[in-house]
N, C-alpha and C. Protein backbone atom coordinates (compact mmCIF):
# COMPACT_ATOMS: atom_id res chain seq x y z
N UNK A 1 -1.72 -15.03 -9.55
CA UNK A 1 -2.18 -15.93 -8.55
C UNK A 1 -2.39 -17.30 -9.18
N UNK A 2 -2.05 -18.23 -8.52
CA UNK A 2 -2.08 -19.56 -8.66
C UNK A 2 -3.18 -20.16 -8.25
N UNK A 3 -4.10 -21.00 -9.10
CA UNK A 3 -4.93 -21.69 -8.29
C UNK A 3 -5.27 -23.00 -8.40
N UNK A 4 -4.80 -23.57 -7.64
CA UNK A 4 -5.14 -25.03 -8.34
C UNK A 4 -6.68 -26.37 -8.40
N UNK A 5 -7.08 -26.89 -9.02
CA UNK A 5 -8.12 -27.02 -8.92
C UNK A 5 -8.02 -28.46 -9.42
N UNK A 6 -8.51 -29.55 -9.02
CA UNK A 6 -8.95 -30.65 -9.64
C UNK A 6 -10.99 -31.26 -9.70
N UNK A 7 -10.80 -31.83 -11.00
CA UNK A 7 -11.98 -32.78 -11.30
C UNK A 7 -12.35 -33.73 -11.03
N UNK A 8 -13.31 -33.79 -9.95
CA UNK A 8 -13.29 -35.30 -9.46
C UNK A 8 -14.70 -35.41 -10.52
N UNK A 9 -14.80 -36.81 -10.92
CA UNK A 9 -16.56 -37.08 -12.00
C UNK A 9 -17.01 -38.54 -11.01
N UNK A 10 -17.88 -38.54 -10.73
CA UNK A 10 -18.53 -39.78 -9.94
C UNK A 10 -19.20 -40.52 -11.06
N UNK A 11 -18.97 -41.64 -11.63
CA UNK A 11 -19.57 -42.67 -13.14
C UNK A 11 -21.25 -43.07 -12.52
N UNK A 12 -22.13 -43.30 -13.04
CA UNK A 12 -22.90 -43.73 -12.41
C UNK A 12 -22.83 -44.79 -11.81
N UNK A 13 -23.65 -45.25 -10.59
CA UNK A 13 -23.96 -46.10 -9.45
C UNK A 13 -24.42 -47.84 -10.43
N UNK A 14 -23.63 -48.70 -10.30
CA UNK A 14 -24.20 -50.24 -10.73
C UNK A 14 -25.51 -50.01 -9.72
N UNK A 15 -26.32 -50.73 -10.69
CA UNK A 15 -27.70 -51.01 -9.81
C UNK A 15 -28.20 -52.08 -10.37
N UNK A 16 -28.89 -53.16 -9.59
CA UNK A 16 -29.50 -54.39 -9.61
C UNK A 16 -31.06 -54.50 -10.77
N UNK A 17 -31.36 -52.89 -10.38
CA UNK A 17 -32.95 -52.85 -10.90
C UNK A 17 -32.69 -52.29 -12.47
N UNK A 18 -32.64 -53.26 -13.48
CA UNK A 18 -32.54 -51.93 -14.50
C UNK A 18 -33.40 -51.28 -14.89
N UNK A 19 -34.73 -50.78 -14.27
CA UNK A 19 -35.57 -49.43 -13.86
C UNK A 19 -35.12 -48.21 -13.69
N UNK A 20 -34.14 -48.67 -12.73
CA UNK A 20 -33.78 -47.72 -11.61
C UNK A 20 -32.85 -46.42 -12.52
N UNK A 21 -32.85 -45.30 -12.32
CA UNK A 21 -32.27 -44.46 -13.39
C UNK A 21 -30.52 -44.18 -12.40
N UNK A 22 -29.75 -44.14 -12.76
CA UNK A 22 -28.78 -43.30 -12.87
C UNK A 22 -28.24 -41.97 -11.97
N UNK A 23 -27.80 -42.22 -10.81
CA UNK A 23 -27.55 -40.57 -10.23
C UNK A 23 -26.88 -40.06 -11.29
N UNK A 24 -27.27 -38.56 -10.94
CA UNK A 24 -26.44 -37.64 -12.42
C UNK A 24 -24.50 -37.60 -11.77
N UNK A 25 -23.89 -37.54 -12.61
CA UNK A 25 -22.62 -37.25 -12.16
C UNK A 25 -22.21 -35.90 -11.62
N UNK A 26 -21.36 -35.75 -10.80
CA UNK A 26 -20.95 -35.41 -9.76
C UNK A 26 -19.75 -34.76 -10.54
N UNK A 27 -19.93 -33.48 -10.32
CA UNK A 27 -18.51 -32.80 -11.02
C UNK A 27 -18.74 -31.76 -9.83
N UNK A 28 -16.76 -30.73 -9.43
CA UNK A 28 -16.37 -29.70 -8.67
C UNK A 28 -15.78 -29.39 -10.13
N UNK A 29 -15.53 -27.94 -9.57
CA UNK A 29 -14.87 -27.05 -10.46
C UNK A 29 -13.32 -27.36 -10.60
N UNK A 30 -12.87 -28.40 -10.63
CA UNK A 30 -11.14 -28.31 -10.17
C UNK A 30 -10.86 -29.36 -11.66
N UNK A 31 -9.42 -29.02 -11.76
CA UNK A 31 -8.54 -29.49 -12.96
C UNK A 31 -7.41 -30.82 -12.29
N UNK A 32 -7.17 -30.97 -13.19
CA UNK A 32 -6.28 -32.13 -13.40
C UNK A 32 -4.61 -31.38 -13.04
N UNK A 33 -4.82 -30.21 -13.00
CA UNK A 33 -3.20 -29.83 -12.91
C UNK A 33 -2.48 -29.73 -11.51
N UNK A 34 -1.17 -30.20 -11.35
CA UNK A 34 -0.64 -30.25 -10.25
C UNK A 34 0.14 -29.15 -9.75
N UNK A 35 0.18 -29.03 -8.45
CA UNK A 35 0.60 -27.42 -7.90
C UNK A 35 1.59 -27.29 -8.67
N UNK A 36 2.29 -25.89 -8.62
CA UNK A 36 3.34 -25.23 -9.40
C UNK A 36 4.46 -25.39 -8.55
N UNK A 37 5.72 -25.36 -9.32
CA UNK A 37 6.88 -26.40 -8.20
C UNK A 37 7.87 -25.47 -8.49
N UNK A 38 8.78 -24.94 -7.79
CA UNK A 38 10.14 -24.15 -8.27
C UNK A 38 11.29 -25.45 -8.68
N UNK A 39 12.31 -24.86 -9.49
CA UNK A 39 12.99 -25.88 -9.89
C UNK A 39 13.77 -26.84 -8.96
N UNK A 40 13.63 -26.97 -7.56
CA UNK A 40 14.15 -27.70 -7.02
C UNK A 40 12.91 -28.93 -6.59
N UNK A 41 11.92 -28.54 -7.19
CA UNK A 41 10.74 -29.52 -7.01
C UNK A 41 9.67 -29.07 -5.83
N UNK A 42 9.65 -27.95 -4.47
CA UNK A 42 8.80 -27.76 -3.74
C UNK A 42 7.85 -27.14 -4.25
N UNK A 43 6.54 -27.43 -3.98
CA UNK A 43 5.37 -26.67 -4.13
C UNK A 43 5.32 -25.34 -4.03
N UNK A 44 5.08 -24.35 -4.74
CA UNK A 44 4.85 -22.80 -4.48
C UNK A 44 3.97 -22.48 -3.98
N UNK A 45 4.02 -21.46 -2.80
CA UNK A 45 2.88 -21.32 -2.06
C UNK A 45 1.50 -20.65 -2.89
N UNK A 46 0.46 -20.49 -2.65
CA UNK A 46 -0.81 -20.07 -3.24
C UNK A 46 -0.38 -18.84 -2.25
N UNK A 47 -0.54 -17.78 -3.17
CA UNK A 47 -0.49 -16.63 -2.08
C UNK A 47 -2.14 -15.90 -1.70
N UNK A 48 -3.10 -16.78 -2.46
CA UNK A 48 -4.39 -16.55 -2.35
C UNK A 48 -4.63 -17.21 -0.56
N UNK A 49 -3.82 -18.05 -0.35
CA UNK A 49 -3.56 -19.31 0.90
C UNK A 49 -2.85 -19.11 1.55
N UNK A 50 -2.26 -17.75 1.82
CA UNK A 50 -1.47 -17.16 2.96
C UNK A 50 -2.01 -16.53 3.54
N UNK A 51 -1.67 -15.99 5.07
CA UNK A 51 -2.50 -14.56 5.62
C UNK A 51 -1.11 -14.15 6.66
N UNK A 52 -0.51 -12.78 6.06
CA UNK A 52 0.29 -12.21 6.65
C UNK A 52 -0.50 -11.43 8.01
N UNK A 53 0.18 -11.45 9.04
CA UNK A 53 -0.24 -10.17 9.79
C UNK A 53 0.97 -9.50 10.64
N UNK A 54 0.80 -8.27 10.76
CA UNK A 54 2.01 -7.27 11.03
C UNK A 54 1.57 -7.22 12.60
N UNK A 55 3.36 -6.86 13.36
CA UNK A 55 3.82 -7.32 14.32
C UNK A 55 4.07 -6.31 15.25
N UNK A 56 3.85 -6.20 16.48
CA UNK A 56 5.04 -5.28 17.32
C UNK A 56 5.14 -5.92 18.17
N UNK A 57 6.83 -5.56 19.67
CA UNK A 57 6.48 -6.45 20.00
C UNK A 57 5.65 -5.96 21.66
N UNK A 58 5.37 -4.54 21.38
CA UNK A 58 4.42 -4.04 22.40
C UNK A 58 3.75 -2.95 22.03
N UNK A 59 1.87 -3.20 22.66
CA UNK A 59 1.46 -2.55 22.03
C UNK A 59 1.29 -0.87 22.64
N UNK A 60 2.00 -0.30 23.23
CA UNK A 60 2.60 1.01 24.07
C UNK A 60 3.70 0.92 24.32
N UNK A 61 4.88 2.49 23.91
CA UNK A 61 5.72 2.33 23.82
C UNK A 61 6.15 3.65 24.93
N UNK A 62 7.02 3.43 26.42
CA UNK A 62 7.24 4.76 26.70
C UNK A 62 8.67 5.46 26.42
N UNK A 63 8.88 6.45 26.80
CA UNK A 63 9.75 7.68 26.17
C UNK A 63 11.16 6.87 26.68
N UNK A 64 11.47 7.10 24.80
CA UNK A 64 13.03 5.87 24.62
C UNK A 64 13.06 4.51 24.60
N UNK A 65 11.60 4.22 24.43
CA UNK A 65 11.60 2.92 23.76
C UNK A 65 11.33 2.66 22.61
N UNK A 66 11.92 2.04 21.60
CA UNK A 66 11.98 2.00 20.28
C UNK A 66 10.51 0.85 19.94
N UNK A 67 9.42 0.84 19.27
CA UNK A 67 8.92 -0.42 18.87
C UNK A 67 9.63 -1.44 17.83
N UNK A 68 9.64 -2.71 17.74
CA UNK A 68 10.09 -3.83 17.20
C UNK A 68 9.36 -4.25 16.02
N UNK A 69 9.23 -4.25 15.07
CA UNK A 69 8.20 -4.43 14.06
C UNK A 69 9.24 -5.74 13.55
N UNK A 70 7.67 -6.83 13.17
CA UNK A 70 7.87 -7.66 12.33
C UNK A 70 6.42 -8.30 11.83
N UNK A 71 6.39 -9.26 11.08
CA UNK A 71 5.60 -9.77 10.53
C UNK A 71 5.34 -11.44 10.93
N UNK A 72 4.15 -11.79 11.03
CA UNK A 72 4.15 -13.25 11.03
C UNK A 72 3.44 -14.22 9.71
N UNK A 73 3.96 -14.78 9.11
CA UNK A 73 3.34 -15.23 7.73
C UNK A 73 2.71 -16.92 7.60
N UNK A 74 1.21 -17.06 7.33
CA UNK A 74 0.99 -18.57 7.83
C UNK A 74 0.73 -19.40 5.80
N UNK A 75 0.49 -20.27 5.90
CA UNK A 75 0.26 -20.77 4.79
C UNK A 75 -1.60 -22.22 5.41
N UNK A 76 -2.20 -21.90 4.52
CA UNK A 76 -3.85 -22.67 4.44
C UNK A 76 -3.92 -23.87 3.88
N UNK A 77 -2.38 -23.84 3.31
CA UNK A 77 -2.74 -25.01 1.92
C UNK A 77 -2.35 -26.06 2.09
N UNK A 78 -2.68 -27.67 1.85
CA UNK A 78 -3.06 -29.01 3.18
C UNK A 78 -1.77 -29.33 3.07
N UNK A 79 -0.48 -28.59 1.82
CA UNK A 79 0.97 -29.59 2.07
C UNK A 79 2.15 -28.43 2.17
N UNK A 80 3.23 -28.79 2.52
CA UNK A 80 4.39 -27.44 2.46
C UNK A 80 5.04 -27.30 1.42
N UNK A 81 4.76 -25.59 1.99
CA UNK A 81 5.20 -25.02 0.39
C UNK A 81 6.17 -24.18 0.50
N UNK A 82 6.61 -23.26 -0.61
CA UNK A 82 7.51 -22.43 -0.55
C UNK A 82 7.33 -21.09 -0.94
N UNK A 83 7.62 -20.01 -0.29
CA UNK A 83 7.42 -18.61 -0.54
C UNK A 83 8.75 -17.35 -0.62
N UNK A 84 9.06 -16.60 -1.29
CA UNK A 84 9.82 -15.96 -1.52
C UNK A 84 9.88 -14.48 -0.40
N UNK A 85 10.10 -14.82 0.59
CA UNK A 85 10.28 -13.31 1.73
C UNK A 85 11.14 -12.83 2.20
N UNK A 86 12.07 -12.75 1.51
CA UNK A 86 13.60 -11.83 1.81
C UNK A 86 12.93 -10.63 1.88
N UNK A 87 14.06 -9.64 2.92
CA UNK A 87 13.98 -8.56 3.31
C UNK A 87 13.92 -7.66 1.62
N UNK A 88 14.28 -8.00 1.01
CA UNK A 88 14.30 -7.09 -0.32
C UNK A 88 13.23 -7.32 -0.80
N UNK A 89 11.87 -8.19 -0.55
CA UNK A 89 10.31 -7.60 -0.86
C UNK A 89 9.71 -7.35 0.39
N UNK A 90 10.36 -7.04 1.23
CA UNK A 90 9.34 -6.75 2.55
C UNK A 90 9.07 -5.60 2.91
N UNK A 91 8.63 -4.54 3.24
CA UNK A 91 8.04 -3.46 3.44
C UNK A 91 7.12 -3.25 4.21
N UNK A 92 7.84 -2.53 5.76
CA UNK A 92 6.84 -1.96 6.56
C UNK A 92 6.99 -0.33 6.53
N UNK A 93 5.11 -0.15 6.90
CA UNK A 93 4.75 0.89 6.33
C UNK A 93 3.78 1.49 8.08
N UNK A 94 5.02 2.67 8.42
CA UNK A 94 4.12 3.26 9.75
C UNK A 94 2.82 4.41 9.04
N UNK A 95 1.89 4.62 9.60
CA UNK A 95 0.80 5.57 9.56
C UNK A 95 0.41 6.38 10.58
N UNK A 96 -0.41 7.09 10.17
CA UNK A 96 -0.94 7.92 11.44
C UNK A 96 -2.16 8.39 11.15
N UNK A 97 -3.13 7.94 10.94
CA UNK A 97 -4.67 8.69 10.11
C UNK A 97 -3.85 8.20 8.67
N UNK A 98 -3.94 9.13 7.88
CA UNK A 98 -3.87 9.08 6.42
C UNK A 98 -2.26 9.30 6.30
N UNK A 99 -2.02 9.99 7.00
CA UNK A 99 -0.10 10.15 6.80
C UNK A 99 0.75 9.30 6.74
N UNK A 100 1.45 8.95 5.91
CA UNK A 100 2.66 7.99 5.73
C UNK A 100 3.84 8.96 6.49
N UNK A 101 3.96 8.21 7.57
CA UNK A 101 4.82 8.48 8.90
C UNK A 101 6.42 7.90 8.35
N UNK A 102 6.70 6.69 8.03
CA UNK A 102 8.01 5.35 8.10
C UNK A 102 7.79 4.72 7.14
N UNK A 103 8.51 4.21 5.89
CA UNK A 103 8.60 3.20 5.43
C UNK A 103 10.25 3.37 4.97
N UNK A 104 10.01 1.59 5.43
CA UNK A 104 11.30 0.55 5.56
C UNK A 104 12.17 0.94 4.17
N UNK A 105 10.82 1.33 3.04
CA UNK A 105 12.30 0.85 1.79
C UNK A 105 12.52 2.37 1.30
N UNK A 106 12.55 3.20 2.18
CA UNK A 106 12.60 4.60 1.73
C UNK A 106 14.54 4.91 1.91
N UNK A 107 14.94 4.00 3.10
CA UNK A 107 16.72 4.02 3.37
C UNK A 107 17.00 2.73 3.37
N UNK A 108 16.48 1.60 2.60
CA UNK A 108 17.08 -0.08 2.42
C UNK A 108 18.22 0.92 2.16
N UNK A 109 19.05 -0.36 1.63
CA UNK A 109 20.71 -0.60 1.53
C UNK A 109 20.59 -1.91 0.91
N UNK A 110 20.60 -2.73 1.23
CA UNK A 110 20.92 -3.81 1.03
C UNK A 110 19.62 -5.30 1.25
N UNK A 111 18.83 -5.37 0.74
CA UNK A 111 17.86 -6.37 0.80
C UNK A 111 18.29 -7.26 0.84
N UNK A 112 17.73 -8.35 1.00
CA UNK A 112 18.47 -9.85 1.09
C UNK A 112 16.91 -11.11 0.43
N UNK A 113 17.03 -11.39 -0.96
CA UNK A 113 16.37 -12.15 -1.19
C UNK A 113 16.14 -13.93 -0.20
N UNK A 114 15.43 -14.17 -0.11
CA UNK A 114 15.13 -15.64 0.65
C UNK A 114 13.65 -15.88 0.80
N UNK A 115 14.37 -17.28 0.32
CA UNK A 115 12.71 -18.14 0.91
C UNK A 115 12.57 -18.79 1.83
N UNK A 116 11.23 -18.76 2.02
CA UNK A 116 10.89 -20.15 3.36
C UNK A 116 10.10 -20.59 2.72
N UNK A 117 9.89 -21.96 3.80
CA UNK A 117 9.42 -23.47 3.50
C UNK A 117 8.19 -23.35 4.39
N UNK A 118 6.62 -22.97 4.47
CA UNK A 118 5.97 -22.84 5.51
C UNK A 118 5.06 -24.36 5.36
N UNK A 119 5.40 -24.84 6.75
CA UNK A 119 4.19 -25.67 7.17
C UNK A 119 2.00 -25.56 7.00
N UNK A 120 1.75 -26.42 6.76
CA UNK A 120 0.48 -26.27 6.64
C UNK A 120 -0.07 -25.46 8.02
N UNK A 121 -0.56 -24.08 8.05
CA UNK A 121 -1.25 -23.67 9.65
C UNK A 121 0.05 -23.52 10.64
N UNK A 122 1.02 -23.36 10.31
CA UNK A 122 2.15 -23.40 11.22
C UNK A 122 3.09 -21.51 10.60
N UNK A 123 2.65 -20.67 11.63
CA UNK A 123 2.73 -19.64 11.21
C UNK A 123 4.59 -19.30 11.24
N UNK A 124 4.96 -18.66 10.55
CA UNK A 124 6.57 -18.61 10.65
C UNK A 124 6.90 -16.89 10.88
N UNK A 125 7.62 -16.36 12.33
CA UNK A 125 7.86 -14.78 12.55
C UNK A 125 9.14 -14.68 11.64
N UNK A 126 8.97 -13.33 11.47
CA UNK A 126 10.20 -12.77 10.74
C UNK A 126 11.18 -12.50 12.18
N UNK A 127 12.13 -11.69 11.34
CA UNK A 127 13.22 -10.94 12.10
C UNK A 127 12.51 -9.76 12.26
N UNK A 128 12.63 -9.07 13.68
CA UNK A 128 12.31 -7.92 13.36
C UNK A 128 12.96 -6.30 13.61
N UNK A 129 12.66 -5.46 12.91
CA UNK A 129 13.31 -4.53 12.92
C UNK A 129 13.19 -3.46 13.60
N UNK A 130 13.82 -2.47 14.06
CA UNK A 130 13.44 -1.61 15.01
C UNK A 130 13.40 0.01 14.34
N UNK A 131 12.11 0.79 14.78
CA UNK A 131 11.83 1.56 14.57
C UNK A 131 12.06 3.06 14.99
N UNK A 132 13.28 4.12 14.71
CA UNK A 132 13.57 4.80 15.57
C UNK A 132 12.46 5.83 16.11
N UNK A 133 11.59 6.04 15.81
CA UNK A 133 10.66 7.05 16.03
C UNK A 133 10.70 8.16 15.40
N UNK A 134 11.14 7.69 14.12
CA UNK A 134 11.21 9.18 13.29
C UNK A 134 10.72 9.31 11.85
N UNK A 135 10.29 10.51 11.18
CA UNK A 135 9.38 10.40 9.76
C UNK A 135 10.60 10.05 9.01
N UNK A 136 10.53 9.31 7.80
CA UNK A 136 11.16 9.09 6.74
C UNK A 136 10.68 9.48 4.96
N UNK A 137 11.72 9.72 4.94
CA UNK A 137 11.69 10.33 3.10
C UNK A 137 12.91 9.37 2.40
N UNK A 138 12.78 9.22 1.47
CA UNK A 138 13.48 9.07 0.24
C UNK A 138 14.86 9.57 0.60
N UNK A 139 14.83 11.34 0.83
CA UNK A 139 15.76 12.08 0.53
C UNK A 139 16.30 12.59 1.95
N UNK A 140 15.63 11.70 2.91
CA UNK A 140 16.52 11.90 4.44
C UNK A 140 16.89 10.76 4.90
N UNK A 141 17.86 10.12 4.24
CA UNK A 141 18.51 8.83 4.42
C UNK A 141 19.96 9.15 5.02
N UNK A 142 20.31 10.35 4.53
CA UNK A 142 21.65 10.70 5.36
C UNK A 142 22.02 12.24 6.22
N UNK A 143 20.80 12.39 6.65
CA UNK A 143 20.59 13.38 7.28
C UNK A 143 20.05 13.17 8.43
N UNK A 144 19.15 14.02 9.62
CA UNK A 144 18.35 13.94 10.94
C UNK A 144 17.11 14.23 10.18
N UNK A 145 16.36 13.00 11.03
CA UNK A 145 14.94 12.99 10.74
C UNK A 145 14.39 13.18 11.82
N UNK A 146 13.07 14.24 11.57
CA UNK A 146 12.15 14.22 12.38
C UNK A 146 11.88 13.72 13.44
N UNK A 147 12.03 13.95 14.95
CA UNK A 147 11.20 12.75 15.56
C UNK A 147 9.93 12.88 15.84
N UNK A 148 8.99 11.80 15.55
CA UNK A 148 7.25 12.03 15.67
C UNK A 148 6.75 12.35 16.74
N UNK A 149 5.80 12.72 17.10
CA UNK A 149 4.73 12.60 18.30
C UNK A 149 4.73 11.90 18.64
N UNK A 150 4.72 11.90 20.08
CA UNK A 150 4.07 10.75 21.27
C UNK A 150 3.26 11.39 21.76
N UNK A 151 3.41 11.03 23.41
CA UNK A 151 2.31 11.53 24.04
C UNK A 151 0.73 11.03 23.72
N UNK A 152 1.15 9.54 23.76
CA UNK A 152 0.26 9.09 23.34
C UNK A 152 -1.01 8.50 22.23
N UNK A 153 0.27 9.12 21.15
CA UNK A 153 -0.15 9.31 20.01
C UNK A 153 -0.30 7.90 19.23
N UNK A 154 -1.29 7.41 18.45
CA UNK A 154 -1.52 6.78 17.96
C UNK A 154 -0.97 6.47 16.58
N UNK A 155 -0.30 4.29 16.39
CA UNK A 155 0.12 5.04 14.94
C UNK A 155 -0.25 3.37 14.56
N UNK A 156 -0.02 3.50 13.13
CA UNK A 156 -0.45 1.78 12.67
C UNK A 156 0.85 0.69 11.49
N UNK A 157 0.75 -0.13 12.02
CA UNK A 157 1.84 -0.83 10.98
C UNK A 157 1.50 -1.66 10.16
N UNK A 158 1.77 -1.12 8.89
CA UNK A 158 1.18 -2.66 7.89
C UNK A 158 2.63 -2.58 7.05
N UNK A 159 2.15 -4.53 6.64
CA UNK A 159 3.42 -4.99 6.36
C UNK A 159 3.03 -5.60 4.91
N UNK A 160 3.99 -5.41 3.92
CA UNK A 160 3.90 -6.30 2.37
C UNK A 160 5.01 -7.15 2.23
N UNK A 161 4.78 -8.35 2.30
CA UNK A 161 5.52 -9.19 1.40
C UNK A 161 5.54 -9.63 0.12
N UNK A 162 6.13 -8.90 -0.39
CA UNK A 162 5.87 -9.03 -2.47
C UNK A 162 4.42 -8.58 -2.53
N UNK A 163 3.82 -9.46 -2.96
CA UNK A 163 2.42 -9.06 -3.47
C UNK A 163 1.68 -9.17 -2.45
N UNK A 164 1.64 -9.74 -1.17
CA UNK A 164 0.86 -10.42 -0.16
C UNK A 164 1.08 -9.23 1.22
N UNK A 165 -0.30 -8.54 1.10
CA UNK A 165 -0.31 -7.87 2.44
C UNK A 165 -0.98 -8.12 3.30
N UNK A 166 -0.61 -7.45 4.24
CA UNK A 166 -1.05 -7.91 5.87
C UNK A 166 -2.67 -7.56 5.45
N UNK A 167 -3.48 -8.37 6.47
CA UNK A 167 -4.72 -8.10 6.80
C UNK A 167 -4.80 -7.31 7.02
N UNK A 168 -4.51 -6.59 7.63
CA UNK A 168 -5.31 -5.38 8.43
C UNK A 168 -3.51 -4.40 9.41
N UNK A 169 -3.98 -3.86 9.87
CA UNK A 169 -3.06 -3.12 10.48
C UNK A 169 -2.67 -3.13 12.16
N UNK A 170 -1.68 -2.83 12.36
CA UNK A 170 -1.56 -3.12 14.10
C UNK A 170 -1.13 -1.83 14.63
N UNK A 171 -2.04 -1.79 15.56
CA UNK A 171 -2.24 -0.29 16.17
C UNK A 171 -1.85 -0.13 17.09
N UNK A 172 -0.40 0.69 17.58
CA UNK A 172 0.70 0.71 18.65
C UNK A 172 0.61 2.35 19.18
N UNK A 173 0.98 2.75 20.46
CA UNK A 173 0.72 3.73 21.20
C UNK A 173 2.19 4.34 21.66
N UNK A 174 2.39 5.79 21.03
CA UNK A 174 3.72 6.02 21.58
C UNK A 174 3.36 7.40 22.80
N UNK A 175 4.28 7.26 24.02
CA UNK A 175 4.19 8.18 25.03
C UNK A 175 5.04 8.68 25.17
């Protein structure tokens, strides 16, 4: 994690009275160093200064409708920066209580590294992907998988981008 910090020092106050003592100086915890830049010169995002949150694009799904999963990713930090979120660090992860139901990188193929450029507070959606309704393994990538419960059944989606995960989880209803 990146953090950047500068030193501001306030000199003492000129004063007329030479009685008069001196405000003490004025120091923050911050450094002299300037954000971290990829070699084309943009700022790297603070990923301490992001807040991912995971997507659907409804929150009940009825029989033969697939849910849409994606992610929306914002940046806190006052100038634009740049972040690394190709599909080849992204990872969504279905649940159900404690059960790992779906995850995305259990049958990848083919990831696709890329960055974006996010605006200060200007949140940027992914693409999103669609979920067939079925458990995934490692080792059922070319076979028939499972299809899960509905009927109402409750399930949750959280999303990682590289190191940066979603807040919290989004809680979708299949019938």
């Amino acid at each position: 994690m990146l953090a950047i910090i500068l030193l501001i020092v306030f000199g003492p106050k000129a004063s007329s009275d030479p009685d008069a003592s001196s405000p003490a100086e004025t120091t923050t915890e911050e450094s002299n160093t300037p954000p971290a830049t990829d070699a084309s010169g943009s700022v790297i995002c603070d990923p301490s200064k992001l807040t991912l949150e995971a997507k659907t694009d409804a929150t009940s799904y009825g029989p033969g409708e697939n849910p849409q999963l994606s992610f929306s990713l914002k940046s806190t930090m006052t100038e634009p920066c740049v972040v690394d979120a190709g599909s080849d660090i992204q990872e969504f992860v279905i649940t159900s209580g404690s059960d790992e139901i779906w995850n995305s990188k259990h049958c990848q193929t083919a990831g696709e590294a890329r960055s974006v450029v996010l605006e200060p507070g200007v949140p940027v959606q992914s693409s999103s992907i669609e979920w067939d309704r079925t458990r995934s393994a490692s080792d059922t990538c070319e076979s028939d998988r499972p299809v899960v419960t509905a009927d109402g059944a409750s399930y949750h989606l959280d999303v990682s981008v590289g190191d940066i995960g979603s807040e919290s989880t989004k809680q979708f209803l299949l019938n």
